[in-house]
PDB file of N, CA and C in Angstrom:
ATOM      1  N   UNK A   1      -4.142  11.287 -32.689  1.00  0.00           N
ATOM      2  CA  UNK A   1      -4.800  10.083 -33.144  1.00  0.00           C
ATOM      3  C   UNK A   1      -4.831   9.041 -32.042  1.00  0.00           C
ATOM      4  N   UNK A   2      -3.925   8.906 -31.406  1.00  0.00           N
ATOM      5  CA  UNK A   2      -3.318   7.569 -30.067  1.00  0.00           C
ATOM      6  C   UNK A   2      -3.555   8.253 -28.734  1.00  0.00           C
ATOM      7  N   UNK A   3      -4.490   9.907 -28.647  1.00  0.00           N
ATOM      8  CA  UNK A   3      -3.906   9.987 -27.586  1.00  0.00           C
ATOM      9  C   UNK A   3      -4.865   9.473 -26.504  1.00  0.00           C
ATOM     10  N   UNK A   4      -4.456  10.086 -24.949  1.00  0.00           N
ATOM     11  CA  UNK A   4      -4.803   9.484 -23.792  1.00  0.00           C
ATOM     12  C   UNK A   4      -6.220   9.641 -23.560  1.00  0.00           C
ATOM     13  N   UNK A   5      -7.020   8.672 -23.444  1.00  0.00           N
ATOM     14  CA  UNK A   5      -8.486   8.970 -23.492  1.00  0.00           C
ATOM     15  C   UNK A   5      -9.306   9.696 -22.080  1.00  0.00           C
ATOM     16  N   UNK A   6     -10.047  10.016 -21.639  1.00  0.00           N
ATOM     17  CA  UNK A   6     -10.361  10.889 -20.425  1.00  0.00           C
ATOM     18  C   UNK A   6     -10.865   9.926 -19.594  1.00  0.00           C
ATOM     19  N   UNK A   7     -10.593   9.953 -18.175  1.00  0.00           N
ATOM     20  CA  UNK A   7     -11.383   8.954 -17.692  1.00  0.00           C
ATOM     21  C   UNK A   7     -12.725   9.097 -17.213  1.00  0.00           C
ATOM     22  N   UNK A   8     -12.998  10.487 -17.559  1.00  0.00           N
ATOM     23  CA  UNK A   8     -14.967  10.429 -17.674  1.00  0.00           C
ATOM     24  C   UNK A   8     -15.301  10.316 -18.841  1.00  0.00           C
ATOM     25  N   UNK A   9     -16.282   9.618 -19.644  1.00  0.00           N
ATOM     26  CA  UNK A   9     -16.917   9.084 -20.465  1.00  0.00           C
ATOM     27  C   UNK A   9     -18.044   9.961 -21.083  1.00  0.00           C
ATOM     28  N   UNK A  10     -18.876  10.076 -20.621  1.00  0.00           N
ATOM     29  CA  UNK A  10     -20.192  11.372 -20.801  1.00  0.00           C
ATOM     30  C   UNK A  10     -20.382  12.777 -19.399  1.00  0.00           C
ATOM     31  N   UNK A  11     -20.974  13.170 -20.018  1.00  0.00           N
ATOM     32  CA  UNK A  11     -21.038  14.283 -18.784  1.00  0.00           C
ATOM     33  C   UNK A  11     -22.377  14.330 -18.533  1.00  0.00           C
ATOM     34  N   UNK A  12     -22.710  13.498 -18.374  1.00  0.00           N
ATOM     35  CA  UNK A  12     -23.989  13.161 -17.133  1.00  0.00           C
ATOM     36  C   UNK A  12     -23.883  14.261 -15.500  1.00  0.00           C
ATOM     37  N   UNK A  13     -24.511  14.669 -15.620  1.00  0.00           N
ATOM     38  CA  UNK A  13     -24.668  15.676 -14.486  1.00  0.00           C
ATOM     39  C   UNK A  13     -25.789  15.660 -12.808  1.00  0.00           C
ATOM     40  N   UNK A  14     -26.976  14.728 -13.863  1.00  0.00           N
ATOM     41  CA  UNK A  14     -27.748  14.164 -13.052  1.00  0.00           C
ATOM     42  C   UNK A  14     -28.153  12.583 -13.803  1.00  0.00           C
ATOM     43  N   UNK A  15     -29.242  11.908 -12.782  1.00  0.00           N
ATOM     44  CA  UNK A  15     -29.476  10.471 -13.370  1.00  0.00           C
ATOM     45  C   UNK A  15     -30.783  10.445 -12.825  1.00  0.00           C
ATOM     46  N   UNK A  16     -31.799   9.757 -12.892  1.00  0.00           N
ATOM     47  CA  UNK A  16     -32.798   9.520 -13.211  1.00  0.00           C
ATOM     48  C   UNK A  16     -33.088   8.150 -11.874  1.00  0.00           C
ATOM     49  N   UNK A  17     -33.631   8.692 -10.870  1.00  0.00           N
ATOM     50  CA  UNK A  17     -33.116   7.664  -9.311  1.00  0.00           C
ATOM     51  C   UNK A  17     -33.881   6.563  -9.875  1.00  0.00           C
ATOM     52  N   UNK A  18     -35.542   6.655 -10.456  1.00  0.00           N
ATOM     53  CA  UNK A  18     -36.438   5.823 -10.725  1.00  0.00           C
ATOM     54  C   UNK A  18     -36.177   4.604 -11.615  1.00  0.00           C
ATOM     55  N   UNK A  19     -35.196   4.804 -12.235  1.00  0.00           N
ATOM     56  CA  UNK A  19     -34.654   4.064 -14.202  1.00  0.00           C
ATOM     57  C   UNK A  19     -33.516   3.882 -14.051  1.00  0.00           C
ATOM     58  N   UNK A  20     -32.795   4.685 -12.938  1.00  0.00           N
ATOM     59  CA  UNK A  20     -31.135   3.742 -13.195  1.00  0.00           C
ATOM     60  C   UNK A  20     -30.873   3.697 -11.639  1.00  0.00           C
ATOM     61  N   UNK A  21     -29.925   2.755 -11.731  1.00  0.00           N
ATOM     62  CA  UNK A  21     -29.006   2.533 -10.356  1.00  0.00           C
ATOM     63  C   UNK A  21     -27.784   2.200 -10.694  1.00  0.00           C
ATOM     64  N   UNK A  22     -26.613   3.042  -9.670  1.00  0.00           N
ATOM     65  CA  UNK A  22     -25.394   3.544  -9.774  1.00  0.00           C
ATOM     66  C   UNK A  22     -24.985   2.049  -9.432  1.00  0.00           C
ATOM     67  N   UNK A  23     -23.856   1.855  -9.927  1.00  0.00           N
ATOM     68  CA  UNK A  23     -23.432   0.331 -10.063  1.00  0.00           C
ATOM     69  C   UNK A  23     -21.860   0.852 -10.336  1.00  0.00           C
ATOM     70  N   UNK A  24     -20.945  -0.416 -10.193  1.00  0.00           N
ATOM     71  CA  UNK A  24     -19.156  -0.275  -9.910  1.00  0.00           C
ATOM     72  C   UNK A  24     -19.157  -1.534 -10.850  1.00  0.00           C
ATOM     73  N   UNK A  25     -18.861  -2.017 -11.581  1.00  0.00           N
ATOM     74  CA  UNK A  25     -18.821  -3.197 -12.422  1.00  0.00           C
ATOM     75  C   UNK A  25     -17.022  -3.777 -12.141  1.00  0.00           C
ATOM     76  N   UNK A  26     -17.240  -5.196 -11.631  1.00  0.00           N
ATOM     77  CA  UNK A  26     -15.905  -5.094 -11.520  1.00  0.00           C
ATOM     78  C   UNK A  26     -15.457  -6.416 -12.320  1.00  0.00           C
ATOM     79  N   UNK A  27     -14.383  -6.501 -12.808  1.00  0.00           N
ATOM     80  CA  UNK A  27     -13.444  -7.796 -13.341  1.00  0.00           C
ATOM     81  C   UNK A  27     -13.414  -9.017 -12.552  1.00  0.00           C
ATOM     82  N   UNK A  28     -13.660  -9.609 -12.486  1.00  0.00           N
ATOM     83  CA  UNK A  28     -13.280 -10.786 -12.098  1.00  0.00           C
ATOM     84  C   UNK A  28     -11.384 -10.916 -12.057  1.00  0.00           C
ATOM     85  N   UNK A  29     -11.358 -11.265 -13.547  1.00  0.00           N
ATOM     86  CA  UNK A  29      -9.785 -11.115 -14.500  1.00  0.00           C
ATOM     87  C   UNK A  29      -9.085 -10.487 -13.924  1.00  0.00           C
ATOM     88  N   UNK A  30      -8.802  -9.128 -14.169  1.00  0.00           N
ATOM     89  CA  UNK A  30      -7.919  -7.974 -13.973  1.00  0.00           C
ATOM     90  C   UNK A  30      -8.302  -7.351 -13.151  1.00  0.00           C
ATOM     91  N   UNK A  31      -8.979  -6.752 -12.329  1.00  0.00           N
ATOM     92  CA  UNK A  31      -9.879  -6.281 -11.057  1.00  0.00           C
ATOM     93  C   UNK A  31      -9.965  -4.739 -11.854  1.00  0.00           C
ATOM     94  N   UNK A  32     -10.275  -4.573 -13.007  1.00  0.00           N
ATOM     95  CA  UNK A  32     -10.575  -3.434 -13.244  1.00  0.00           C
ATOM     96  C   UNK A  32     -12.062  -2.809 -12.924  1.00  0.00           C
ATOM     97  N   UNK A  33     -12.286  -1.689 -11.864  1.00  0.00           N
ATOM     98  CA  UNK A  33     -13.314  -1.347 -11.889  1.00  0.00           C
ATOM     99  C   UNK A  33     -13.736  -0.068 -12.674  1.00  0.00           C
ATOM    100  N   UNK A  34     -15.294  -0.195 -13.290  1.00  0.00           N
ATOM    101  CA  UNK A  34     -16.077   0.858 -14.045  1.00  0.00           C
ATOM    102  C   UNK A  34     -17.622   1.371 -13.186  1.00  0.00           C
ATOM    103  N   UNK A  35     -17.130   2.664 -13.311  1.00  0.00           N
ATOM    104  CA  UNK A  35     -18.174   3.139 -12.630  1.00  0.00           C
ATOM    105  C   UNK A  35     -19.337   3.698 -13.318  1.00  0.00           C
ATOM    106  N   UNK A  36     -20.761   3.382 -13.202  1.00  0.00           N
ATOM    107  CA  UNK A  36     -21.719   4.004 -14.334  1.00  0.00           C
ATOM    108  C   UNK A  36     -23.273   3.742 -13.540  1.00  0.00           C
ATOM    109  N   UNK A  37     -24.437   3.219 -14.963  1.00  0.00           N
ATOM    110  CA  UNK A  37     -25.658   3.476 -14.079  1.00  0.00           C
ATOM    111  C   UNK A  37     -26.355   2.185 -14.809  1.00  0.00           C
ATOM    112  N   UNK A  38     -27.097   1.662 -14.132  1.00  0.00           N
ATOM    113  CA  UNK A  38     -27.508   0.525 -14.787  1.00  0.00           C
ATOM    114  C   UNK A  38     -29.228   0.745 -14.976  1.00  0.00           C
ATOM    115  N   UNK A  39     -29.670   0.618 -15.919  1.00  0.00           N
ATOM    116  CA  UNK A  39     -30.966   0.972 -16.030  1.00  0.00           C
ATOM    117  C   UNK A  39     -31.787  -0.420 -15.980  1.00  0.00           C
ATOM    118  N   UNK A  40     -32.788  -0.114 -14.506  1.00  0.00           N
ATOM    119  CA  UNK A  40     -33.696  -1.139 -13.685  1.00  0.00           C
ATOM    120  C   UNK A  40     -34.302  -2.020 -14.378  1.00  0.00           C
ATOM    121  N   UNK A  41     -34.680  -1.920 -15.916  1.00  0.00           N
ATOM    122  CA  UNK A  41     -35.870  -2.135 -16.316  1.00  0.00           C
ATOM    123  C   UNK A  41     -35.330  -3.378 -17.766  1.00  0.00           C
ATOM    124  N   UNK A  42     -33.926  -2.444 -18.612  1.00  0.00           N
ATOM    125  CA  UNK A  42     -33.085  -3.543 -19.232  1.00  0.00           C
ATOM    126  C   UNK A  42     -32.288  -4.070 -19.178  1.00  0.00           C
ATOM    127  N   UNK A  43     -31.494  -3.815 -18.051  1.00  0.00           N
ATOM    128  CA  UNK A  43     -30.120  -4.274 -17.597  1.00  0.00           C
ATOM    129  C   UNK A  43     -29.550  -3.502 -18.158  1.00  0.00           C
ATOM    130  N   UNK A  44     -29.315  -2.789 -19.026  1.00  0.00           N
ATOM    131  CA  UNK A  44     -28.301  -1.734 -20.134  1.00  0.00           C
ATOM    132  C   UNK A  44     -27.414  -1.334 -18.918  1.00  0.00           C
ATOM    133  N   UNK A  45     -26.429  -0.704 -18.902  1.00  0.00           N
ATOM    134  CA  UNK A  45     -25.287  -0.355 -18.102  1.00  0.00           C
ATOM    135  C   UNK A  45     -24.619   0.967 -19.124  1.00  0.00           C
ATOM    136  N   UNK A  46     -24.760   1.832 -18.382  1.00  0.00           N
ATOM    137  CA  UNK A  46     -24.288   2.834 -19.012  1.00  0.00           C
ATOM    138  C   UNK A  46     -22.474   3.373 -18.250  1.00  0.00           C
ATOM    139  N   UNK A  47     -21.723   3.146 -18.965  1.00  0.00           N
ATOM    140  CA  UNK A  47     -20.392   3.468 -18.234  1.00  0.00           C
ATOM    141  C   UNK A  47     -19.909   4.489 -18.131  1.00  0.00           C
ATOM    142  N   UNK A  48     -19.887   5.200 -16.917  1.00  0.00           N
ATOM    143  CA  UNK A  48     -19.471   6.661 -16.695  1.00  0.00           C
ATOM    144  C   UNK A  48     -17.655   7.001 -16.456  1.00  0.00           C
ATOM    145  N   UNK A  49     -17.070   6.346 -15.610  1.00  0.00           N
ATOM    146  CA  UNK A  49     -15.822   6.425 -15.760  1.00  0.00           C
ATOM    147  C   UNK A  49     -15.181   5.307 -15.121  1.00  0.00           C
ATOM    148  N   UNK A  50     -13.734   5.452 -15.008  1.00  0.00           N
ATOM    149  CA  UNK A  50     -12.753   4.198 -14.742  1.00  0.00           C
ATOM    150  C   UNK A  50     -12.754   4.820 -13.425  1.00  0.00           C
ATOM    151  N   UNK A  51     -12.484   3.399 -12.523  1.00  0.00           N
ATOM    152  CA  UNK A  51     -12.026   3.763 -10.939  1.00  0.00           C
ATOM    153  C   UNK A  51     -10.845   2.668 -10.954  1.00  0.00           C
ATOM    154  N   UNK A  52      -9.941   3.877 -10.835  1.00  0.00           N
ATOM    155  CA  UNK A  52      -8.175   3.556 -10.390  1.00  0.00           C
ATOM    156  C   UNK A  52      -8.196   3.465  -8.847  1.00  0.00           C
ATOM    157  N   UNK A  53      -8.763   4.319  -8.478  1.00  0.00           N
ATOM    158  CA  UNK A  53      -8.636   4.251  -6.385  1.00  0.00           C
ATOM    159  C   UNK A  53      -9.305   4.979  -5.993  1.00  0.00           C
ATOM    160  N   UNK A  54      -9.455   4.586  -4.771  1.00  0.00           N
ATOM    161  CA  UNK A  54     -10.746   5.122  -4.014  1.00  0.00           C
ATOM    162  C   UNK A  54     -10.704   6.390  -3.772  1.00  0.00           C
ATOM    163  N   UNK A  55     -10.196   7.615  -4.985  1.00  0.00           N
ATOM    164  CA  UNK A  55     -10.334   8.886  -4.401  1.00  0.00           C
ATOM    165  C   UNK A  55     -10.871   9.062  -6.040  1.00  0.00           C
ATOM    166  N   UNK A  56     -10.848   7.986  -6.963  1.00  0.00           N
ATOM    167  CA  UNK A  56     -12.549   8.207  -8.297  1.00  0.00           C
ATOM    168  C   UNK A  56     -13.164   7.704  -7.923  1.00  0.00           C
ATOM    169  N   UNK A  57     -13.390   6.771  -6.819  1.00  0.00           N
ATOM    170  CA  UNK A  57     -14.686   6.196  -6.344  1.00  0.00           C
ATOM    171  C   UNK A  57     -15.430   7.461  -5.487  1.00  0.00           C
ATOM    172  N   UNK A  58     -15.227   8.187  -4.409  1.00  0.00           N
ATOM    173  CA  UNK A  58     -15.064   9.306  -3.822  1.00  0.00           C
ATOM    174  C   UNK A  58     -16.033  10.579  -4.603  1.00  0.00           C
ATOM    175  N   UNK A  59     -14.648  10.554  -5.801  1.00  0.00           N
ATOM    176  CA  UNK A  59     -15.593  11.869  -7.169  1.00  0.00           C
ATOM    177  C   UNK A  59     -16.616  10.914  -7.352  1.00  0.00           C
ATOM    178  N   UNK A  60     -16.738  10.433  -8.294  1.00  0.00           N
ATOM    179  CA  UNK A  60     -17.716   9.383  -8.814  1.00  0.00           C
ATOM    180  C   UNK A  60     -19.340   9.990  -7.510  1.00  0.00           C
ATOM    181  N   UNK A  61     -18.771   9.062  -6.702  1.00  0.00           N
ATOM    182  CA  UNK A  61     -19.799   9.220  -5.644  1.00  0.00           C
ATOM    183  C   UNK A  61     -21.045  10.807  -5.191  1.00  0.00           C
ATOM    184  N   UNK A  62     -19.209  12.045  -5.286  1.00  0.00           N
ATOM    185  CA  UNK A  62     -19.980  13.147  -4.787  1.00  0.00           C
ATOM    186  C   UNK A  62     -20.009  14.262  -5.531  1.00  0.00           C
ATOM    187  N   UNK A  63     -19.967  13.521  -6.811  1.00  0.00           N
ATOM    188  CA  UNK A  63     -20.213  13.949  -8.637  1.00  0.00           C
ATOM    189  C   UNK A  63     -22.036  14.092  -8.506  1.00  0.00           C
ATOM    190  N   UNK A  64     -22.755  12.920  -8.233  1.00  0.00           N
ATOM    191  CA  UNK A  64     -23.781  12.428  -8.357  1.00  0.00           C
ATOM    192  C   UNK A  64     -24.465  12.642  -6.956  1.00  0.00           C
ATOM    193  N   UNK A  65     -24.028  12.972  -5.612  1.00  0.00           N
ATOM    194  CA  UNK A  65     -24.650  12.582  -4.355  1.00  0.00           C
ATOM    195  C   UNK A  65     -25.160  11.456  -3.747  1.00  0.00           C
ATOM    196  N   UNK A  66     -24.120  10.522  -4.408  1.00  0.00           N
ATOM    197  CA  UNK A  66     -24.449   9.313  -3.870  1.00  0.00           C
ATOM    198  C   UNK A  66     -23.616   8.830  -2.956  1.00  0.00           C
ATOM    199  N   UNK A  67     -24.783   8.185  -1.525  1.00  0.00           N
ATOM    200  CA  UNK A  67     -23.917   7.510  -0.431  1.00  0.00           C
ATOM    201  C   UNK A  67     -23.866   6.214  -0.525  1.00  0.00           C
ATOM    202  N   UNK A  68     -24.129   5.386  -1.456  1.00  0.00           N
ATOM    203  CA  UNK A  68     -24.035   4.047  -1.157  1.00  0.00           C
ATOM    204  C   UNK A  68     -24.125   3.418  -2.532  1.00  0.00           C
ATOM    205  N   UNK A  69     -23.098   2.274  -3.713  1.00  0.00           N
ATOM    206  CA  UNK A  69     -22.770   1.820  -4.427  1.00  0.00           C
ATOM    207  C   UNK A  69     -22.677   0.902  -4.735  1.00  0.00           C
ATOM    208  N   UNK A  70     -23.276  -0.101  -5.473  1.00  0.00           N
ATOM    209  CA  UNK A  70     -23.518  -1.563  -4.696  1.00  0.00           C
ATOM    210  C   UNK A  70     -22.499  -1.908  -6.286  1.00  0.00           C
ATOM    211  N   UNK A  71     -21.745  -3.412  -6.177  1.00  0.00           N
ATOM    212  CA  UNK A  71     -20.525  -3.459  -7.047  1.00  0.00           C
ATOM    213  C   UNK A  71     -21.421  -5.018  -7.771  1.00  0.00           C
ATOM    214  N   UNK A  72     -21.140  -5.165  -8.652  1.00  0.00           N
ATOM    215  CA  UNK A  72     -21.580  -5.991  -9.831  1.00  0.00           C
ATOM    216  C   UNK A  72     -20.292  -6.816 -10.153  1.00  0.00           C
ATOM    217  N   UNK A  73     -20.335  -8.362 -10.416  1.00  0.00           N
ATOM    218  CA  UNK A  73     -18.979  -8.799 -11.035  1.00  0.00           C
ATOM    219  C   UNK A  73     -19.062  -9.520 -12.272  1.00  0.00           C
TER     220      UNK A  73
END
């Protein structure tokens, strides 16, 4: 019932380059960062997983083939 939740979210496999862009959403507050896709057109933000340190930023990145991540606050 309590247990530990996964830190990937959906299993998105590919993304859609035209309609979303990969985005790091970060805290201001707590510096918690979320890694996901933000779609161009409504702002919607779709959240793919938690980044603890730069080796889920890393997966995250070469999950998707992405070289470059622009961070949101």
């Amino acid at each position: 019932m309590f247990g530990k939740k996964s830190n990937i979210k959906t299993d998105i496999k590919q993304y859609d380059k035209n309609n979303w862009k990969p985005v790091i959403k970060c805290s201001i507050c707590n510096g918690e960062q979320v890694a996901g896709f933000k779609d161009i057109h409504t702002g919607r933000f779709e959240e793919i997983m938690l980044i603890r340190d730069n080796n889920d930023l890393v997966a995250f990145m070469k999950r998707y083939g992405l070289t470059d991540v622009s961070k949101e606050y």
